[in-house]
PDB file of N, CA and C in Angstrom:
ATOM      1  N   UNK A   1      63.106 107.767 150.188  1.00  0.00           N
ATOM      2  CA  UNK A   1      62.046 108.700 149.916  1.00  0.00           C
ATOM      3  C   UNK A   1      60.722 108.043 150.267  1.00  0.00           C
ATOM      4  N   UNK A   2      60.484 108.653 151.075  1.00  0.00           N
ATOM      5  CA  UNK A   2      58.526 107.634 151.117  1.00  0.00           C
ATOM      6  C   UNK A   2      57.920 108.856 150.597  1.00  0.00           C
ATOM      7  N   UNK A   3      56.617 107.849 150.095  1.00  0.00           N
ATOM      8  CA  UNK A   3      55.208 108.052 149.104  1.00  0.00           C
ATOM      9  C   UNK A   3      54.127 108.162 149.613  1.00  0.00           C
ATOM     10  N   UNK A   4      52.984 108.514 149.258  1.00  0.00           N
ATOM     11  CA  UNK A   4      51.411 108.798 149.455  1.00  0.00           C
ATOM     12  C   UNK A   4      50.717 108.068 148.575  1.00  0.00           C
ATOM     13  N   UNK A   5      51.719 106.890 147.826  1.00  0.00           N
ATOM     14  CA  UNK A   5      50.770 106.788 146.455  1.00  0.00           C
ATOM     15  C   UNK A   5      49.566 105.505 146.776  1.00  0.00           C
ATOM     16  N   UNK A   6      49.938 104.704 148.181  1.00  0.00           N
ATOM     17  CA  UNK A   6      48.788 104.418 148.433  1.00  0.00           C
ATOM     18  C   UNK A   6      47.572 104.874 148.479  1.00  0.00           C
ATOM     19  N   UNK A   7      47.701 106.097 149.615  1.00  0.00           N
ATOM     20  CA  UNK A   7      46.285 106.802 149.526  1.00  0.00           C
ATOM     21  C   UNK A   7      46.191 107.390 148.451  1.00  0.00           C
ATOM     22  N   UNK A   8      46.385 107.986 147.304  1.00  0.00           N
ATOM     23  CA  UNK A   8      46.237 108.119 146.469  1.00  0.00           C
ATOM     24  C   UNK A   8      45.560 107.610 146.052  1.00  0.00           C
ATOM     25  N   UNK A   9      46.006 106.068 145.820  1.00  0.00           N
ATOM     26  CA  UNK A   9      45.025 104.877 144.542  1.00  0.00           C
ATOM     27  C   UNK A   9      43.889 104.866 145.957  1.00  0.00           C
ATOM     28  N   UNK A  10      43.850 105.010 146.996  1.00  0.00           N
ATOM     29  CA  UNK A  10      42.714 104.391 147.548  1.00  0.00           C
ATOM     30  C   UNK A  10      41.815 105.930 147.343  1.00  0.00           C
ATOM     31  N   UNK A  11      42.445 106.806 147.577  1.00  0.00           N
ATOM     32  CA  UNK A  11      41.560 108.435 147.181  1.00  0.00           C
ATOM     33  C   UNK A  11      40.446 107.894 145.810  1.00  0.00           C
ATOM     34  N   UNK A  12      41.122 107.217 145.050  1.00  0.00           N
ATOM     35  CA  UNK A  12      40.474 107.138 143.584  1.00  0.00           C
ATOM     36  C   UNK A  12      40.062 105.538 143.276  1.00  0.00           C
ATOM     37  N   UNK A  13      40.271 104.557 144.530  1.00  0.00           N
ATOM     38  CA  UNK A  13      39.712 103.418 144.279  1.00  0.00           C
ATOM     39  C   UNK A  13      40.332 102.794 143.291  1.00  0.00           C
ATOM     40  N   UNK A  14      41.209 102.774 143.139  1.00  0.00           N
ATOM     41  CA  UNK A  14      41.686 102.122 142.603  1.00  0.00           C
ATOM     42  C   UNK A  14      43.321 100.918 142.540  1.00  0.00           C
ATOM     43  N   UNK A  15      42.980  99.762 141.768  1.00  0.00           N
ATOM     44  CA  UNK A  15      43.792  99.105 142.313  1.00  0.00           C
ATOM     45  C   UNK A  15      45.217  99.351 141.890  1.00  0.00           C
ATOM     46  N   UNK A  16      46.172  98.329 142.620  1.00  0.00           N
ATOM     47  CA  UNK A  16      47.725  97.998 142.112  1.00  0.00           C
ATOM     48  C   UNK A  16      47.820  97.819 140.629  1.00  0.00           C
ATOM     49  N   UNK A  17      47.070  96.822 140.550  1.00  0.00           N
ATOM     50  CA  UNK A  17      47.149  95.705 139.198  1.00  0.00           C
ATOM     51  C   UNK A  17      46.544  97.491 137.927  1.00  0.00           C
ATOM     52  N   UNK A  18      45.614  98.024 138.510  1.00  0.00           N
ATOM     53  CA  UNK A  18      44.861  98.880 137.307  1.00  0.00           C
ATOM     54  C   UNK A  18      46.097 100.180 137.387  1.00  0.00           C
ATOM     55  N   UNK A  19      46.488 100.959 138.290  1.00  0.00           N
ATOM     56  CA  UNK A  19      47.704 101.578 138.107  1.00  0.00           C
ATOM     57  C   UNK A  19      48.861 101.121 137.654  1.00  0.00           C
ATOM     58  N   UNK A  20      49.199 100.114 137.962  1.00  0.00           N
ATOM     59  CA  UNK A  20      50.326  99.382 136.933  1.00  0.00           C
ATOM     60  C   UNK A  20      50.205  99.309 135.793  1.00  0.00           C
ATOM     61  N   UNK A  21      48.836  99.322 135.044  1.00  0.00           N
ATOM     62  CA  UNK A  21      48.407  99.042 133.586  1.00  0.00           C
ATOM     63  C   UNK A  21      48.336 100.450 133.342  1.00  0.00           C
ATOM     64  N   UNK A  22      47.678 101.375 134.101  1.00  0.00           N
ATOM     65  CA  UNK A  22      47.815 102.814 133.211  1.00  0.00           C
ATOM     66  C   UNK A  22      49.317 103.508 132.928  1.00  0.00           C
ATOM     67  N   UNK A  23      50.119 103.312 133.710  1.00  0.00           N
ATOM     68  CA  UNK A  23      51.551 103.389 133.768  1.00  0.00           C
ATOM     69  C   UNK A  23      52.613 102.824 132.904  1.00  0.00           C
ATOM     70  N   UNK A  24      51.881 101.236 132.725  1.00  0.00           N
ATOM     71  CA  UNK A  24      52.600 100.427 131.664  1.00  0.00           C
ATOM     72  C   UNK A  24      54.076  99.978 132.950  1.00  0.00           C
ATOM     73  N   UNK A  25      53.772  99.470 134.143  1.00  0.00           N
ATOM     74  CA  UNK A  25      54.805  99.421 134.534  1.00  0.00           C
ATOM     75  C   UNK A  25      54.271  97.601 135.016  1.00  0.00           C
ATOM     76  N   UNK A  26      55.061  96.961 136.111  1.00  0.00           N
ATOM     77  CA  UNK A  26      54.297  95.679 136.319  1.00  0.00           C
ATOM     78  C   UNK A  26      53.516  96.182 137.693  1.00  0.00           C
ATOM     79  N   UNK A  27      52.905  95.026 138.675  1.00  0.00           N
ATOM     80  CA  UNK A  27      51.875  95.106 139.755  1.00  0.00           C
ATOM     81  C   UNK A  27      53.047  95.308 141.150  1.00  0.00           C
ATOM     82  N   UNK A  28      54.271  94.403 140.710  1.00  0.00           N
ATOM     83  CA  UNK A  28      55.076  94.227 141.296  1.00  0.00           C
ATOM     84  C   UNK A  28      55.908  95.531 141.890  1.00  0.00           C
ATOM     85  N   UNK A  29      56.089  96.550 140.739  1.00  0.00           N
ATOM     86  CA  UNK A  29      56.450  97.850 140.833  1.00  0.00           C
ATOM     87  C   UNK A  29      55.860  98.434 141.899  1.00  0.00           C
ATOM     88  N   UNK A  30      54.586  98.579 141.710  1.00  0.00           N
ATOM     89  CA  UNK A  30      53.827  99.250 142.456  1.00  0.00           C
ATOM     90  C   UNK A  30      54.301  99.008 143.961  1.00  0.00           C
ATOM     91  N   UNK A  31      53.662  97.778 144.079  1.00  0.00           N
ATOM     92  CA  UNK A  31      54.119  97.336 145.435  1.00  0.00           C
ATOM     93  C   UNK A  31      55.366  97.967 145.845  1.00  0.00           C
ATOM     94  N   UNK A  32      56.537  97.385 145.037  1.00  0.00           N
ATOM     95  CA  UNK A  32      58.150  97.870 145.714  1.00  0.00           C
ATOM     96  C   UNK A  32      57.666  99.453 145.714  1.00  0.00           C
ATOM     97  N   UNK A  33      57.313 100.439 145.024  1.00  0.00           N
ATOM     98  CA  UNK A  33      56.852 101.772 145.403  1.00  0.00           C
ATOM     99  C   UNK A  33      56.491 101.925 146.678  1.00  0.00           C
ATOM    100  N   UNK A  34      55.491 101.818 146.746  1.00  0.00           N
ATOM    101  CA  UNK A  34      54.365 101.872 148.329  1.00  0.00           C
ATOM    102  C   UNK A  34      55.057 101.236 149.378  1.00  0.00           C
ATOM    103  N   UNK A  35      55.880 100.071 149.581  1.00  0.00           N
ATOM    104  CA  UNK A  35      56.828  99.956 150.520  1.00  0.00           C
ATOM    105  C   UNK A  35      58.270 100.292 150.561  1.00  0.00           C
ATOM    106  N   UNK A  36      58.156 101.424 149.522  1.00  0.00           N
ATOM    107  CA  UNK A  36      59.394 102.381 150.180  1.00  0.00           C
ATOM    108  C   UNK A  36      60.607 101.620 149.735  1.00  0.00           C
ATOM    109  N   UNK A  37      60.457 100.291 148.850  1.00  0.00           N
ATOM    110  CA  UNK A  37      61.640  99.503 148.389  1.00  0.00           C
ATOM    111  C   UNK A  37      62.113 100.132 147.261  1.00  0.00           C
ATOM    112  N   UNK A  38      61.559 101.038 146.395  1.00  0.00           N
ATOM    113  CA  UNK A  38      61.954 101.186 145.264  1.00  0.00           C
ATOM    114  C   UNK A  38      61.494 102.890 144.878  1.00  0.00           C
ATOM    115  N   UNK A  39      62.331 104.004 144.494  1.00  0.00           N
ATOM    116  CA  UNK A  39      62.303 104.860 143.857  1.00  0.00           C
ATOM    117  C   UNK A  39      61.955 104.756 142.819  1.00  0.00           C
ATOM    118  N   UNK A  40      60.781 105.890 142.323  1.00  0.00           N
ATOM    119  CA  UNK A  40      61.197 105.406 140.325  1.00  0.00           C
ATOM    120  C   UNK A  40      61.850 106.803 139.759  1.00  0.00           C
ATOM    121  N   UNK A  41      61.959 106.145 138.208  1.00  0.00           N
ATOM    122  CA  UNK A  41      62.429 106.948 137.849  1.00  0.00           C
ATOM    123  C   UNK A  41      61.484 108.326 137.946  1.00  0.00           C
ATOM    124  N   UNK A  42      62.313 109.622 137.684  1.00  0.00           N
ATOM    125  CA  UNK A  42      61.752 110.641 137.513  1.00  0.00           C
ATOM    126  C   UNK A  42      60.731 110.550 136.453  1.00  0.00           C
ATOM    127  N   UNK A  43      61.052 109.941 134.990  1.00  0.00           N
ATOM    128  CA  UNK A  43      59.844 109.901 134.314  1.00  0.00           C
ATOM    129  C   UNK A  43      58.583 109.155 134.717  1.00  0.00           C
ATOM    130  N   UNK A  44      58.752 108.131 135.799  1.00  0.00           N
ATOM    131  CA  UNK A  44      57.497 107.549 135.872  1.00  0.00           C
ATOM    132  C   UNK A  44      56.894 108.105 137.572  1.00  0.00           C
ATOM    133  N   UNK A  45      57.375 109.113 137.914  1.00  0.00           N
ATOM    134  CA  UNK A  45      57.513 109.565 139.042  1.00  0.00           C
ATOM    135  C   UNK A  45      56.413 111.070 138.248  1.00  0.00           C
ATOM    136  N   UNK A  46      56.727 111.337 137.269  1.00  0.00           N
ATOM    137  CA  UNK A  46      56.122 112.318 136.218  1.00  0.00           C
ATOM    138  C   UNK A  46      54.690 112.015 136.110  1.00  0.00           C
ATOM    139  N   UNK A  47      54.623 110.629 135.433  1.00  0.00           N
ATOM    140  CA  UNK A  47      53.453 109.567 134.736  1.00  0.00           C
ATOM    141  C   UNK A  47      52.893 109.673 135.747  1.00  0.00           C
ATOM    142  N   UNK A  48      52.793 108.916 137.407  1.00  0.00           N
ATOM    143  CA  UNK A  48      51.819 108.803 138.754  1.00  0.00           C
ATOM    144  C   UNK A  48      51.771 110.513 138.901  1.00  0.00           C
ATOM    145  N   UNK A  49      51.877 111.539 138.808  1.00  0.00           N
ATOM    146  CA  UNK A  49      51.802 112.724 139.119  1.00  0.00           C
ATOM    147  C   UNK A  49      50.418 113.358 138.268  1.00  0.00           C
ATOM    148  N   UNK A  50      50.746 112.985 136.863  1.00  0.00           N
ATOM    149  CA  UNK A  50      49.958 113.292 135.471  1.00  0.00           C
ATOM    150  C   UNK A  50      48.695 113.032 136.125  1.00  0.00           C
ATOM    151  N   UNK A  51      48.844 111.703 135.982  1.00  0.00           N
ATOM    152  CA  UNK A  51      47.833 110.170 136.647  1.00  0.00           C
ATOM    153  C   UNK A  51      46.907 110.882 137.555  1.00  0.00           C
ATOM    154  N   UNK A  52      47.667 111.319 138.318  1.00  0.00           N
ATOM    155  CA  UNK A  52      46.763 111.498 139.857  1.00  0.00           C
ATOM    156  C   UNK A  52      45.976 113.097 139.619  1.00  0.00           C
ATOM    157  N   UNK A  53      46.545 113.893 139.104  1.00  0.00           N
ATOM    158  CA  UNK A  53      46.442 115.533 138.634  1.00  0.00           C
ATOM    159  C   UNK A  53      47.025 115.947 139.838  1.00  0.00           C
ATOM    160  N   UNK A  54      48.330 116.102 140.220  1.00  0.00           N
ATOM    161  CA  UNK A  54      48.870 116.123 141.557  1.00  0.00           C
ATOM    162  C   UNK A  54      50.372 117.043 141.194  1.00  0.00           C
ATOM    163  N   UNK A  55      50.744 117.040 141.718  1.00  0.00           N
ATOM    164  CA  UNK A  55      52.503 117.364 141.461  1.00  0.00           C
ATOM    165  C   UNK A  55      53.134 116.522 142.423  1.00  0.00           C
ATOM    166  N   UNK A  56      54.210 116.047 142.150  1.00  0.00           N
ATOM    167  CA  UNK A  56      55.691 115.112 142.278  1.00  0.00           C
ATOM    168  C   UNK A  56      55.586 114.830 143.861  1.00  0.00           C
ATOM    169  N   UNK A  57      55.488 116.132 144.075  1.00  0.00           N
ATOM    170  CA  UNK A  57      56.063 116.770 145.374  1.00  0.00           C
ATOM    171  C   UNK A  57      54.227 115.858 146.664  1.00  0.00           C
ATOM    172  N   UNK A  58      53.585 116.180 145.756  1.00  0.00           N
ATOM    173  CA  UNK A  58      52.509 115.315 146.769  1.00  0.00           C
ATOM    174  C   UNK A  58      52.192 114.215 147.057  1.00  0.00           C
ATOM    175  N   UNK A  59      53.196 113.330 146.285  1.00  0.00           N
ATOM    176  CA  UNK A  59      53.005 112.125 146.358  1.00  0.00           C
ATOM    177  C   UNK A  59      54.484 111.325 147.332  1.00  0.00           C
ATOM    178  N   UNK A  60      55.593 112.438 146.605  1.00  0.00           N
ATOM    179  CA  UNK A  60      56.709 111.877 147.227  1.00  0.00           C
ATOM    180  C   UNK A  60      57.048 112.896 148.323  1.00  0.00           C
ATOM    181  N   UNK A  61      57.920 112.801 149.430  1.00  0.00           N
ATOM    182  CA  UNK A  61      58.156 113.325 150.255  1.00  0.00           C
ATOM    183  C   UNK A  61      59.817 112.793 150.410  1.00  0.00           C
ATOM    184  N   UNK A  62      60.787 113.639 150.186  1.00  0.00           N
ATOM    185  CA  UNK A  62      62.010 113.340 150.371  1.00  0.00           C
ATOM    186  C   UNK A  62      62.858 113.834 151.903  1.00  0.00           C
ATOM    187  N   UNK A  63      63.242 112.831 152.224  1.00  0.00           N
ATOM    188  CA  UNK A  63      63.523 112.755 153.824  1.00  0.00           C
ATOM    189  C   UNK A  63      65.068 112.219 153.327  1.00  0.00           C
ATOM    190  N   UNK A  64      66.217 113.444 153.996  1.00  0.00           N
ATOM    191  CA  UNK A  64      67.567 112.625 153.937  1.00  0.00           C
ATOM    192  C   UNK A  64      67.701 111.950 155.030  1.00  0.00           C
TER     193      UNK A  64
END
């Protein structure tokens, strides 16, 4: 599944390290996110959605 959630945090200036803390997830997460290494869960897939005032669907893009 690839993401937008880079531009996202850069839409709003903001960093890895400070989205990881509003999330409660680590910096590390983030990263594996944004390079497409790591899915999250639906609930925290929820949380970056909330976060952003966005829906699911604008951040993730599901490609089989």
């Amino acid at each position: 599944m690839e993401n937008k959630l880079k531009v996202f945090r850069a839409m709003q200036d903001i960093t890895q390290e400070d989205l990881a803390r509003e999330l409660n997830v680590t910096r590390q997460t983030i990263i594996a996110i944004e390079k497409n290494k790591y899915d999250p869960s639906i609930n925290l897939a929820f949380k970056m959605a909330k976060f952003f005032n966005v829906t699911i669907e604008d951040i993730f893009v599901y490609k089989e």
